[in-house]
Protein backbone atom coordinates (compact mmCIF):
# COMPACT_ATOMS: atom_id res chain seq x y z
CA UNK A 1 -85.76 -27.05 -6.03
CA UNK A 2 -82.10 -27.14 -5.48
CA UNK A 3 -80.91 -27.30 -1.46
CA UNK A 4 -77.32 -28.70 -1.39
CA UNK A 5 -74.73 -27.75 -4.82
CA UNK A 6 -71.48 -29.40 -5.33
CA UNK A 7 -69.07 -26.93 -6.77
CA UNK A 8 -66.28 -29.04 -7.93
CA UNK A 9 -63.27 -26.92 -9.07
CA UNK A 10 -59.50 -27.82 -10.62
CA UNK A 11 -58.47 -24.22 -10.45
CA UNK A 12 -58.91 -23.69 -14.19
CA UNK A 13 -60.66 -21.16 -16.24
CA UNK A 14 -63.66 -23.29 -16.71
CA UNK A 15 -64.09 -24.48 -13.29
CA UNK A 16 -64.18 -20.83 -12.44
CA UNK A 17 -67.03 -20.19 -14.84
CA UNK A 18 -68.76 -23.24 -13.54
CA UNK A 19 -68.38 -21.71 -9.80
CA UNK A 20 -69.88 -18.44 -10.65
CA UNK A 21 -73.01 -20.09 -12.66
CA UNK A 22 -73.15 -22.73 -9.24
CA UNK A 23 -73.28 -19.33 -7.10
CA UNK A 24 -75.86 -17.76 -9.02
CA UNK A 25 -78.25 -20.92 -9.26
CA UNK A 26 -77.39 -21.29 -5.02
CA UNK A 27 -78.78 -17.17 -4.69
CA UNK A 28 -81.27 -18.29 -6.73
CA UNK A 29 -82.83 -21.47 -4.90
CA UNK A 30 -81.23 -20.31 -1.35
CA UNK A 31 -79.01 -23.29 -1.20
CA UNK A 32 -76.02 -24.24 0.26
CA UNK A 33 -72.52 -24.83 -1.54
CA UNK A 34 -70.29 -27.18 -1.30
CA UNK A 35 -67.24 -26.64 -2.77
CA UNK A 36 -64.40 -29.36 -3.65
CA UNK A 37 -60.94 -30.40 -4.99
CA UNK A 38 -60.01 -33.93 -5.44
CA UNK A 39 -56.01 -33.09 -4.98
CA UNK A 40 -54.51 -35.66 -7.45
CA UNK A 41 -51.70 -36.37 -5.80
CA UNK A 42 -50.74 -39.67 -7.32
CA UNK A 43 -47.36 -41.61 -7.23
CA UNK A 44 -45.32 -38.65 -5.99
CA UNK A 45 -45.54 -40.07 -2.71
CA UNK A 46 -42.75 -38.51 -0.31
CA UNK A 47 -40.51 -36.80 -3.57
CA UNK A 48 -39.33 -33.42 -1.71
CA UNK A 49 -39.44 -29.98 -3.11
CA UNK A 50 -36.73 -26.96 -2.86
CA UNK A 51 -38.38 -24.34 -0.55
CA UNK A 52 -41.29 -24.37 2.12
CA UNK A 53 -43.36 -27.22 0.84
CA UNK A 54 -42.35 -30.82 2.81
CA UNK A 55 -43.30 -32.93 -0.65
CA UNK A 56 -44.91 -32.99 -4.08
CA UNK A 57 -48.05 -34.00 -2.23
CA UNK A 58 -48.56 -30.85 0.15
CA UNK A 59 -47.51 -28.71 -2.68
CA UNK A 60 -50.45 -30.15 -4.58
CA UNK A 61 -52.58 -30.02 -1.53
CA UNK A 62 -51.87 -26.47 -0.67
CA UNK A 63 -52.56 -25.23 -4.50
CA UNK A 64 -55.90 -27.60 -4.11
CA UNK A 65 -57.18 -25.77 -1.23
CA UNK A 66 -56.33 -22.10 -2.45
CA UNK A 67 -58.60 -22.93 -5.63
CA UNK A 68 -61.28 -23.83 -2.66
CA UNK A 69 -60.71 -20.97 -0.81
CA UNK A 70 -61.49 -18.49 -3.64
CA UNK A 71 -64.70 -20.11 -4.35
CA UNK A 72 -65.77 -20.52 -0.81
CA UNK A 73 -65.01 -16.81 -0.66
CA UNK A 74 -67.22 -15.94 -3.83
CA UNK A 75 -70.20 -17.83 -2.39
CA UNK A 76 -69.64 -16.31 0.67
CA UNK A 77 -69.26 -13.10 -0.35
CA UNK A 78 -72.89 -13.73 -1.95
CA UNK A 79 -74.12 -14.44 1.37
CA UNK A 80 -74.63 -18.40 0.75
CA UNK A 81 -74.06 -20.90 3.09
CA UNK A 82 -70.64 -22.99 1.71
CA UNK A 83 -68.44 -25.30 2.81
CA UNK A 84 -64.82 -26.15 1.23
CA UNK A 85 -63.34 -29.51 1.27
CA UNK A 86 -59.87 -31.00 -0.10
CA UNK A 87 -60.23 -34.48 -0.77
CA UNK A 88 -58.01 -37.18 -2.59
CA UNK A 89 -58.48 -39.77 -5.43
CA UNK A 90 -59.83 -40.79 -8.63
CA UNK A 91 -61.07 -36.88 -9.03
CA UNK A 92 -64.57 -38.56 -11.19
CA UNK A 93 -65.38 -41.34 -8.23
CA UNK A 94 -64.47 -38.87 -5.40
CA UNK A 95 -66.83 -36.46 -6.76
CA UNK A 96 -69.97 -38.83 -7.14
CA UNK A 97 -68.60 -40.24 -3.83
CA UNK A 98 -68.88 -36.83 -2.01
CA UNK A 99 -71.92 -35.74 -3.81
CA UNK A 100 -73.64 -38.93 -2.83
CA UNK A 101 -72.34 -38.34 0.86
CA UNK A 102 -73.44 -34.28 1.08
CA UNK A 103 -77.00 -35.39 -0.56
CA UNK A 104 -76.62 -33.13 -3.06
CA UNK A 105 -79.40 -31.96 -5.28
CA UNK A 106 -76.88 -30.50 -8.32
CA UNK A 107 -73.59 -30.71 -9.47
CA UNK A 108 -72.49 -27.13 -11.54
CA UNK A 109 -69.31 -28.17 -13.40
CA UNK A 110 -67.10 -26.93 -16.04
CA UNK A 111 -67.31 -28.25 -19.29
CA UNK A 112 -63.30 -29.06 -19.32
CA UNK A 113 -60.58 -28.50 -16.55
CA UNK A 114 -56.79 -28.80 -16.54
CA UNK A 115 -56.31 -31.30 -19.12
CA UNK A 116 -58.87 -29.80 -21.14
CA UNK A 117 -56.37 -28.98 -24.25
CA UNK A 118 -56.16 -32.88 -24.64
CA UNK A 119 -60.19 -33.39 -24.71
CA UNK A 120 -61.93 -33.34 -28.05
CA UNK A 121 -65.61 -32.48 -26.07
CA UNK A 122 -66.02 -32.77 -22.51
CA UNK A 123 -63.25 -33.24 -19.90
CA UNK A 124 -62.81 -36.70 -18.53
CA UNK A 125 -64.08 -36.38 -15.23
CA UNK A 126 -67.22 -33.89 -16.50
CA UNK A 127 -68.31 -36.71 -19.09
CA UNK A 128 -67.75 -39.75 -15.73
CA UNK A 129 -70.22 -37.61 -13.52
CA UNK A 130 -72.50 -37.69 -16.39
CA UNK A 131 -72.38 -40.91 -17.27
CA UNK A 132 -72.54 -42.28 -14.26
CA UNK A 133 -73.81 -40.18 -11.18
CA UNK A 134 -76.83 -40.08 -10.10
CA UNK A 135 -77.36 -36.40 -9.42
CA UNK A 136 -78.09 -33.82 -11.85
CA UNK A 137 -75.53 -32.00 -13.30
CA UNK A 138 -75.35 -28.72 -14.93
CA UNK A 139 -72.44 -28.18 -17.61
CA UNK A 140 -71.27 -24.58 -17.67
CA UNK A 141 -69.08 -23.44 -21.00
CA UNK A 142 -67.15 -21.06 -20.07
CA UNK A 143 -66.22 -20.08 -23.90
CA UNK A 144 -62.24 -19.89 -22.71
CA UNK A 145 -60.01 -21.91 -25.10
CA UNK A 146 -57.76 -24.04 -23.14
CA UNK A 147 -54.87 -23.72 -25.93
């Protein structure tokens, strides 16, 4: 039923729940993973940081791709087939972009991410796939309070 699953991820605690319900429903239907960040790394442009990071933005790119590495590691670890990409954006329209350009089948997301203490329901970018993607999408609660 399910060949190709986006695993989006922020780093938070429901992104993480979100990866581990994407892993199981990949074992499950033998299908590969993709997972993704959408590094946001916005107006910081070429601001410079004490220590070994050049700027803001490979700071944020660097913490974007550890979040991918642990979930390509997961998957892998399950014996899936799993990619991990960094990508930059508008985190909702580089999701559907990606998604539309891996052909996937699902999307397994968390139900809120890193601004998640600001959402009354559904995190921003969760309720934009929704609304307008045109892949399925599976919204995993991971019961964690973000306060």
């Amino acid at each position: 039923m399910f060949d190709t699953i986006l695993l989006p991820t922020d780093g938070s605690d429901h992104a993480a729940a979100a990866a581990e319900t994407g892993i199981e429903l990949a074992t499950a239907h033998d299908a590969t993973v993709h997972v993704v960040c959408v590094a946001d790394t916005g107006p910081l442009g070429d601001l410079r940081l004490p220590g070994d990071a050049a700027s803001a933005e490979d700071a944020i790119r660097g913490q974007a791709q550890e979040y991918v590495d642990e979930i390509v590691d997961r998957a892998a670890a399950a014996g899936l087939e799993v990619t991990g990409t960094v990508l930059e954006g508008a985190a909702a329209e580089t999701l559907l972009e990606h998604a539309r350009d891996i052909d996937a089948d699902l999307i397994v997301i968390g139900s809120r991410g890193r601004g998640g203490v600001h959402r009354l329901a559904m995190g921003s970018v969760t309720d934009h796939i929704i609304r307008f993607g045109d892949v399925p999408v599976f919204v995993a609660n991971s019961g964690a309070d973000d306060d």
